[in-house]
Protein backbone atom coordinates (compact mmCIF):
# COMPACT_ATOMS: atom_id res chain seq x y z
CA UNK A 1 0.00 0.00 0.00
CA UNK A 2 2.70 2.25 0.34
CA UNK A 3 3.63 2.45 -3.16
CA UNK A 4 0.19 2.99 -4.15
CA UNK A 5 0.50 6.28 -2.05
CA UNK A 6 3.88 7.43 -3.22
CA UNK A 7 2.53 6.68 -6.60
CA UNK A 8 -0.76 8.94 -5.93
CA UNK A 9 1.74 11.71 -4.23
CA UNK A 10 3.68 12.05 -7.28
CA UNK A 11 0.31 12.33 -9.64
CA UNK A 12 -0.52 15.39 -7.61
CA UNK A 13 2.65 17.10 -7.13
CA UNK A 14 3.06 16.99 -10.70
CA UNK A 15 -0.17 18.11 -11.58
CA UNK A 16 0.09 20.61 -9.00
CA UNK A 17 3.40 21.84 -10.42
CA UNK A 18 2.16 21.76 -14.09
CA UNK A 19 -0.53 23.94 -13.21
CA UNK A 20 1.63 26.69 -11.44
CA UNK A 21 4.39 26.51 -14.36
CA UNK A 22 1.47 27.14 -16.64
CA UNK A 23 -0.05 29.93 -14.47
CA UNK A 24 3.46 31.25 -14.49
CA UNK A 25 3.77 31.17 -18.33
CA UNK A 26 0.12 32.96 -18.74
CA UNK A 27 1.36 35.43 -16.64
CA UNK A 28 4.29 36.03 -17.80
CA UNK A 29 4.56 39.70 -20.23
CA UNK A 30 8.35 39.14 -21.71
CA UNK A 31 6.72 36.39 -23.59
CA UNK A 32 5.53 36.39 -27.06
CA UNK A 33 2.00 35.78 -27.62
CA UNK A 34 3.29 32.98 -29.79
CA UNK A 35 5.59 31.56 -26.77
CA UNK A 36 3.02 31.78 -24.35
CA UNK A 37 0.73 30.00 -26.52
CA UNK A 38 3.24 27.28 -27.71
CA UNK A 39 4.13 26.46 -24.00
CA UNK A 40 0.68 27.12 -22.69
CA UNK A 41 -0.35 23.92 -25.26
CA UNK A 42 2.44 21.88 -24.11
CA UNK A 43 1.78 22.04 -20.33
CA UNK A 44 -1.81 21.70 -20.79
CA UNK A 45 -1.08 18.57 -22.63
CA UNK A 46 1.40 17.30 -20.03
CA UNK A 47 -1.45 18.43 -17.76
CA UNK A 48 -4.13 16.54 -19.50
CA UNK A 49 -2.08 13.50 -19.45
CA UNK A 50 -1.18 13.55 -15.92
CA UNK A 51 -4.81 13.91 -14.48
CA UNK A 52 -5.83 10.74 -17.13
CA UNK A 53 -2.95 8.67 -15.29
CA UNK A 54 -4.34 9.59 -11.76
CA UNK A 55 -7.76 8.50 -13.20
CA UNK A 56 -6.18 5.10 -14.25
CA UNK A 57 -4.85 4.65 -11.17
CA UNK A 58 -8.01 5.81 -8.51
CA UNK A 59 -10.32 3.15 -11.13
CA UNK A 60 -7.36 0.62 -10.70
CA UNK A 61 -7.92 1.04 -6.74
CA UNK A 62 -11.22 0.92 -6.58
CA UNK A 63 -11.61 -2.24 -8.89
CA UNK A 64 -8.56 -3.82 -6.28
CA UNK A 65 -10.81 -2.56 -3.41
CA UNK A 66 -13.81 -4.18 -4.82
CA UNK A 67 -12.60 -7.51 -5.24
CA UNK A 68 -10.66 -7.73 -1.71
C-alpha cells in the first residue's frame, strides 16, 4: 500500500506543479503571444495526461478494493 501512495503523491505534485508553471507562463509579459501560446499547449497537454494517469490509477484502486 505504500507504493500505491507514493505513486498517488507524485500524480498530484506533478499536476500541482504543471498547473503553477502554466499559471506562471500565462502570466508572464516578456513572452511572445506565440511563446506563451506554444508552452501554454504543451503544459496543458502534459497536464491533461497527468490527471488521465491519476484516473487510471483511482479506477485501478477501486476495482482492487472491490474484489478484496
Amino acid at each position: 500500500m505504500r507504493i500505491i501512495s507514493i505513486l498517488t503523491n507524485e500524480l498530484f505534485l506533478e499536476k500541482t506543479k504543471l498547473e503553477n508553471e502554466l499559471e506562471r507562463v500565462i502570466n508572464d509579459k516578456t513572452k511572445t503571444t506565440d511563446n506563451v501560446v506554444s508552452e501554454s499547449l504543451i503544459l496543458v497537454n502534459k497536464l491533461a495526461s497527468t490527471n488521465e494517469s491519476i484516473k487510471t490509477l483511482q479506477t485501478y484502486l477501486n476495482k482492487e478494493e472491490k474484489q478484496n
